[in-house]
C-alpha atoms as a PDB file:
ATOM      1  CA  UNK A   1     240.149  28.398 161.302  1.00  0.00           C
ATOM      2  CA  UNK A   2     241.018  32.020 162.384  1.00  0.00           C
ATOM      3  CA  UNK A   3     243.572  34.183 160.619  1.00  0.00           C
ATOM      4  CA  UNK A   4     245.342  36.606 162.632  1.00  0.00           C
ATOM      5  CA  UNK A   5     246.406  40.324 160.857  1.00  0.00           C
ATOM      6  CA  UNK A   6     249.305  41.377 162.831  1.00  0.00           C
ATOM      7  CA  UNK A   7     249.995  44.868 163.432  1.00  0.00           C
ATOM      8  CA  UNK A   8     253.469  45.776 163.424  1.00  0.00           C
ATOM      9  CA  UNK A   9     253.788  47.165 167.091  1.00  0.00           C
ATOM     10  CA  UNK A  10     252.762  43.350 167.467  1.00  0.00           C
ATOM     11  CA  UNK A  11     256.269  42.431 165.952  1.00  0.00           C
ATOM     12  CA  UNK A  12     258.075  45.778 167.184  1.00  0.00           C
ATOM     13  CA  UNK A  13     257.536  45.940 170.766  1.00  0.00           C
ATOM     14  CA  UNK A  14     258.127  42.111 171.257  1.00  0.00           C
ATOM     15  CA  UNK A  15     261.308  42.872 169.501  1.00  0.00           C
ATOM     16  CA  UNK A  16     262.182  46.001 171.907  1.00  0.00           C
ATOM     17  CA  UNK A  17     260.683  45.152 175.245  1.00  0.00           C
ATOM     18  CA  UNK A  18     260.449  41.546 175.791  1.00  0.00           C
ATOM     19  CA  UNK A  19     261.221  39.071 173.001  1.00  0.00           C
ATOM     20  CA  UNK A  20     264.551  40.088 172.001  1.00  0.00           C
ATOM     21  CA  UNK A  21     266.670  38.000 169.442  1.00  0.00           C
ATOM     22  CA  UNK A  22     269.318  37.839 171.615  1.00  0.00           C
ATOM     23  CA  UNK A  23     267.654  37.118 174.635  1.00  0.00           C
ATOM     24  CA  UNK A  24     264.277  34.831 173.755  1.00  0.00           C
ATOM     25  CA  UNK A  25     265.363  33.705 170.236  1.00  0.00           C
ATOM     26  CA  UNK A  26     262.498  30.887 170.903  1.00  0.00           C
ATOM     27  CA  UNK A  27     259.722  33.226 170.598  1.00  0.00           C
ATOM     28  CA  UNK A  28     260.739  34.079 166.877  1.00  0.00           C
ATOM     29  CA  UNK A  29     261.396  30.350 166.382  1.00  0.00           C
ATOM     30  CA  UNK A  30     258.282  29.541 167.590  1.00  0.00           C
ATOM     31  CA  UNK A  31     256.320  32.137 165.164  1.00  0.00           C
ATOM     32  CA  UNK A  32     258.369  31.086 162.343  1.00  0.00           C
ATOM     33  CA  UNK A  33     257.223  27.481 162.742  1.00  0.00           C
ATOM     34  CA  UNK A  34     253.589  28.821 162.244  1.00  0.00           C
ATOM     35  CA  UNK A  35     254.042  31.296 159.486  1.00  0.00           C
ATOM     36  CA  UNK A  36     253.276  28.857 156.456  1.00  0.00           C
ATOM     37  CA  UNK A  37     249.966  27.615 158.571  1.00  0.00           C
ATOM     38  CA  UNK A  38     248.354  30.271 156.050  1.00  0.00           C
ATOM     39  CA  UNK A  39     247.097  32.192 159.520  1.00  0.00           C
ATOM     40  CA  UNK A  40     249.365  34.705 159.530  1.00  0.00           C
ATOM     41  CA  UNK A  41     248.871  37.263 157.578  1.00  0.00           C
ATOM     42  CA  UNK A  42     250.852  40.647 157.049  1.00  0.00           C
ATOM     43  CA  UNK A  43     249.483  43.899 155.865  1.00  0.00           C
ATOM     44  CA  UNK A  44     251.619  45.059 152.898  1.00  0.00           C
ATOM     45  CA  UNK A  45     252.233  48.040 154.352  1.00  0.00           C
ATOM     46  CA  UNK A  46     252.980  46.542 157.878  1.00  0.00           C
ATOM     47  CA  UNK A  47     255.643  44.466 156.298  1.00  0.00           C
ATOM     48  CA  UNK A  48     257.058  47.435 154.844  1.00  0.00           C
ATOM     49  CA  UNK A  49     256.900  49.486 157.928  1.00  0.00           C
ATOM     50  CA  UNK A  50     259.167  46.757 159.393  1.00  0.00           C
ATOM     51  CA  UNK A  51     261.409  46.960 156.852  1.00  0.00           C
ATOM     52  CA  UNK A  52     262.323  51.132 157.530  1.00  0.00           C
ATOM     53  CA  UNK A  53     264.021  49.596 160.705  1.00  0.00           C
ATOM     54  CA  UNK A  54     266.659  47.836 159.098  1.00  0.00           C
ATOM     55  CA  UNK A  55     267.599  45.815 162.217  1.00  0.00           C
ATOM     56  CA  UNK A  56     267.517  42.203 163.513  1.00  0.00           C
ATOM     57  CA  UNK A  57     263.565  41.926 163.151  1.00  0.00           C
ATOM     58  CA  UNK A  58     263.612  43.042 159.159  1.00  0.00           C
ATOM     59  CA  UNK A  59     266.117  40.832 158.881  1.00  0.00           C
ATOM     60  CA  UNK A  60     264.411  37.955 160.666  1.00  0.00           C
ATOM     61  CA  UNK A  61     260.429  39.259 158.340  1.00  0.00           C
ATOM     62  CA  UNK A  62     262.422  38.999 155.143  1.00  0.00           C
ATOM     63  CA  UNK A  63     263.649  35.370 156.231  1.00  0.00           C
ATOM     64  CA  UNK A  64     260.111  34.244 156.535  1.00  0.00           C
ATOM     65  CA  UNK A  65     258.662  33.012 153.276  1.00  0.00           C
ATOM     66  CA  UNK A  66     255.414  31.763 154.431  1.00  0.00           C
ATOM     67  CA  UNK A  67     253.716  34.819 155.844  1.00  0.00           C
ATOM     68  CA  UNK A  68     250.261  35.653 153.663  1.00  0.00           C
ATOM     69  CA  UNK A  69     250.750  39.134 152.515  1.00  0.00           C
ATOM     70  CA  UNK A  70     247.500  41.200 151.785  1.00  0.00           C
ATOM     71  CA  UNK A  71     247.449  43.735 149.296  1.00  0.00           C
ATOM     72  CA  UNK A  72     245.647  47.319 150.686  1.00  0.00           C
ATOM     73  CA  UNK A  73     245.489  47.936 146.956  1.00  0.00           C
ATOM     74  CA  UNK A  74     242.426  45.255 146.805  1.00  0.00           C
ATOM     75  CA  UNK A  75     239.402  47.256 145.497  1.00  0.00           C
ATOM     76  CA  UNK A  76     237.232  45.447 148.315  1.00  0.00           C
ATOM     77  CA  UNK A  77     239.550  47.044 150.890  1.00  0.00           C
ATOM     78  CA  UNK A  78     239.608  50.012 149.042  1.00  0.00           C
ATOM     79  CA  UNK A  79     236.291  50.514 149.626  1.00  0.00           C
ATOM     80  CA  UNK A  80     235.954  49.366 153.206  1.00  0.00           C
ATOM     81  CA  UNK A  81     239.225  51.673 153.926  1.00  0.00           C
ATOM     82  CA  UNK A  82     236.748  54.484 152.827  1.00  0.00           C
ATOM     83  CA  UNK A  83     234.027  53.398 155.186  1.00  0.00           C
ATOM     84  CA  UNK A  84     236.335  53.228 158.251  1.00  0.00           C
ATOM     85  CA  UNK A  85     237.302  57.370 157.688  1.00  0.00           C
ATOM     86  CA  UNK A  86     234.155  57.919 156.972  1.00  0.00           C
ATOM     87  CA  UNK A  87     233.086  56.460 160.346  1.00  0.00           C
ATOM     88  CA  UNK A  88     235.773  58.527 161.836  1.00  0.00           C
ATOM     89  CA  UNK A  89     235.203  61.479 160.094  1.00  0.00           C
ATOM     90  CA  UNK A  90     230.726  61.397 161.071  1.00  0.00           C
ATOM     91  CA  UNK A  91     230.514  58.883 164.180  1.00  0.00           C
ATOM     92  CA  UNK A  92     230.973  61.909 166.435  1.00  0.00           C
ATOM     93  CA  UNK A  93     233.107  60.246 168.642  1.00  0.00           C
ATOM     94  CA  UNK A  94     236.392  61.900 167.282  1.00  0.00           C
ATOM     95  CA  UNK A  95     237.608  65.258 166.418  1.00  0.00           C
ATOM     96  CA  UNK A  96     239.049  66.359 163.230  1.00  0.00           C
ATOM     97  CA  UNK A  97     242.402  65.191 163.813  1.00  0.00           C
ATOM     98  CA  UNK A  98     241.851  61.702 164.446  1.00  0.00           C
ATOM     99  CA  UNK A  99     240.395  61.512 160.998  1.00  0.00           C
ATOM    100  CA  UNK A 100     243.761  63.745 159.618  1.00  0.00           C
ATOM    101  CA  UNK A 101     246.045  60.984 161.424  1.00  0.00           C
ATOM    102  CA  UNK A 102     244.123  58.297 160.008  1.00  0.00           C
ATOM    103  CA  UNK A 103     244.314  59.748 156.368  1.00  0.00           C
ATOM    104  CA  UNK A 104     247.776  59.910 155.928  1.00  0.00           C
ATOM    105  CA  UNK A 105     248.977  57.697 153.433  1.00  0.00           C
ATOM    106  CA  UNK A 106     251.235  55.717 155.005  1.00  0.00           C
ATOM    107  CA  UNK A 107     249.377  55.044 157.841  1.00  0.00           C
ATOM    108  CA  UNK A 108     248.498  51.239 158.045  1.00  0.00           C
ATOM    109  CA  UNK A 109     245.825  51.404 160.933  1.00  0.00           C
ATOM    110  CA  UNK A 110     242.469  51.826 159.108  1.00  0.00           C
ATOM    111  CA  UNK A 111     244.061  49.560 156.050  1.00  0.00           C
ATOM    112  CA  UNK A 112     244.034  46.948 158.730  1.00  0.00           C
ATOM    113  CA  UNK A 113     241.023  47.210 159.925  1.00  0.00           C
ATOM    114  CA  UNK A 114     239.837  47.593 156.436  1.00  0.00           C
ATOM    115  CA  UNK A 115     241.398  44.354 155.249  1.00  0.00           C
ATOM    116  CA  UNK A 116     240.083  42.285 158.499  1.00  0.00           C
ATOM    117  CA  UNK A 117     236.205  43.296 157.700  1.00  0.00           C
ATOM    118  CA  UNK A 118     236.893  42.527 154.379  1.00  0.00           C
ATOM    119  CA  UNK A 119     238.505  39.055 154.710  1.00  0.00           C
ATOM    120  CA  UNK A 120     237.321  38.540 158.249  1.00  0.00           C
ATOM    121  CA  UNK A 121     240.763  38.539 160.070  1.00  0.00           C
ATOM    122  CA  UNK A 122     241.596  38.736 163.897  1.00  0.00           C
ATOM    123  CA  UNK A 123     243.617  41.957 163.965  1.00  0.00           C
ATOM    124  CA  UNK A 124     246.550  41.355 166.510  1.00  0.00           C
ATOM    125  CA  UNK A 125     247.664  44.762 168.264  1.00  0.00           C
ATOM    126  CA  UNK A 126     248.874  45.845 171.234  1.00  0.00           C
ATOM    127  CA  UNK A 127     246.771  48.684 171.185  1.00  0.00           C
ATOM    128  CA  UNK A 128     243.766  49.042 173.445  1.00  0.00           C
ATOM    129  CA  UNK A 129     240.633  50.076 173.798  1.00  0.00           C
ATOM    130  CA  UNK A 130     240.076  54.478 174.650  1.00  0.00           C
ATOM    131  CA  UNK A 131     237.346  53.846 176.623  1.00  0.00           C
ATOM    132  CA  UNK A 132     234.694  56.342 177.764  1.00  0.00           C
ATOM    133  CA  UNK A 133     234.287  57.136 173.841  1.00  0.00           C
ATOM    134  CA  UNK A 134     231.468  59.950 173.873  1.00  0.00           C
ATOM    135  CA  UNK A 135     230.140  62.984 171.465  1.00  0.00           C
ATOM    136  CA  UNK A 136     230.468  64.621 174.618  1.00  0.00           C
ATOM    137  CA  UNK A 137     233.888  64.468 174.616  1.00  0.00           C
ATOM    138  CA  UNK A 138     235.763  63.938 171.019  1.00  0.00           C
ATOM    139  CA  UNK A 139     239.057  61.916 171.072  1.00  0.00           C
ATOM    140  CA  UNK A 140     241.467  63.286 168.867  1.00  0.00           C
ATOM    141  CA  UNK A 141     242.820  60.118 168.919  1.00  0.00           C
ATOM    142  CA  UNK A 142     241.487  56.556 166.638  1.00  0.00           C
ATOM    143  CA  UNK A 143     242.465  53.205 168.061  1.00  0.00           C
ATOM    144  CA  UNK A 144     242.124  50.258 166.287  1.00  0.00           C
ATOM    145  CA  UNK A 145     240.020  47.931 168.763  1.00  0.00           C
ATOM    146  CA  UNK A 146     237.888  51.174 169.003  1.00  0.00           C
ATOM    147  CA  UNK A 147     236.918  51.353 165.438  1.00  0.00           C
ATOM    148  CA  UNK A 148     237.397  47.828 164.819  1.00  0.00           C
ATOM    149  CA  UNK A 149     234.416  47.016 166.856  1.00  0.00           C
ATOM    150  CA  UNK A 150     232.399  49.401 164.964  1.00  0.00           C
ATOM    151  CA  UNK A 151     233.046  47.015 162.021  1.00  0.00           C
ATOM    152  CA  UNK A 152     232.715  43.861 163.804  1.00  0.00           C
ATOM    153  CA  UNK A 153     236.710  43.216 163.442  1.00  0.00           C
ATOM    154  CA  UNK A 154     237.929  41.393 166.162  1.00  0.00           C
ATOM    155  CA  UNK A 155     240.967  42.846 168.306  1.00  0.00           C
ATOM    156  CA  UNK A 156     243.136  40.774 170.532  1.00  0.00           C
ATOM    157  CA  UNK A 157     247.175  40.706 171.932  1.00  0.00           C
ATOM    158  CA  UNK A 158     249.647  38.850 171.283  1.00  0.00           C
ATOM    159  CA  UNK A 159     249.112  35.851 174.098  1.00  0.00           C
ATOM    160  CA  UNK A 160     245.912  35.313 172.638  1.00  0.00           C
ATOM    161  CA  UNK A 161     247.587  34.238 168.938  1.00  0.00           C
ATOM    162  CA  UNK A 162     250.374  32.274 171.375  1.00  0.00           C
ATOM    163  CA  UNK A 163     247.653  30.350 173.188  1.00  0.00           C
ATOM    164  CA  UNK A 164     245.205  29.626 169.862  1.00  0.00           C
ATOM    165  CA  UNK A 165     248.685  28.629 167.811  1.00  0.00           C
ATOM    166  CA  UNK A 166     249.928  26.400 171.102  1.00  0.00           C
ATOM    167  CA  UNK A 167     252.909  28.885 170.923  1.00  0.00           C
ATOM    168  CA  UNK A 168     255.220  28.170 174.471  1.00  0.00           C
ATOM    169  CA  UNK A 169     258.723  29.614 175.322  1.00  0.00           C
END
């Protein structure tokens, strides 16, 4: 049965742009119906990047009880989190300051890709793909399907979770 990892801009710009509590209050019904299926899971640090906002979507995370929570702190994904910057930091396909963005403590993007190698998870993001990645050209930016692929972590959207959980609004 697939898990998904959700990335918070997967919660965040639902939130802003199209799902709003106020307005489609049946979307976040619907994903609360699924969250103690044991497929979704939440990054630690995802869930408490949600939390900075303290808003109607913090309020409605810290309401949900059944969401799986993954620890970055696992020494597995530890070590896979070391991989992934590695890759960034030798692949040749990014310059320096991908890898210094990627680094940064806080910054939940390579944990997530680290914990879905690790515990083979579909990462859910809204991010997409550079494309054109080449040593010819460095991107000073990392993106998650980009470097998830490199570790054979799956990357999809949002409708794709919505269609495999039979999620309609």
């Amino acid at each position: 049965m697939e898990k998904f990892l959700i990335d918070s801009n997967s919660f965040i710009t639902p939130f802003k742009q199209y799902y709003a509590f106020d307005l489609v209050p049946a979307y976040w019904t619907e994903i609360s119906k699924h969250t103690n299926s044991g497929r979704l899971i939440l990054l630690d640090m995802v869930k408490d990047e949600i939390n900075k906002g303290i808003d109607d979507l913090s309020d409605w995370l810290n309401k949900q009880t059944g969401f799986v929570i993954c620890k970055h702190t696992l020494p597995a994904i530890i070590n896979k989190y070391q991989d992934i910057l590695q890759y960034i930091q030798t692949c040749g396909l990014y310059k320096n300051q991908a890898l210094q963005t990627w680094a940064v403590a806080d910054i939940a993007d390579p944990w997530l890709i680290a914990a879905a190698a690790v515990n083979d998870y579909t990462i859910i993001t809204s991010e997409v793909p550079s494309g054109g990645l080449s040593p010819k050209s460095p991107n000073k930016y990392a993106k998650i399907p980009d470097v998830a692929k490199a570790f054979g972590v799956k990357t999809e959207n949002i409708y794709y979770m919505m269609r495999q959980l039979s999620i309609q609004i």
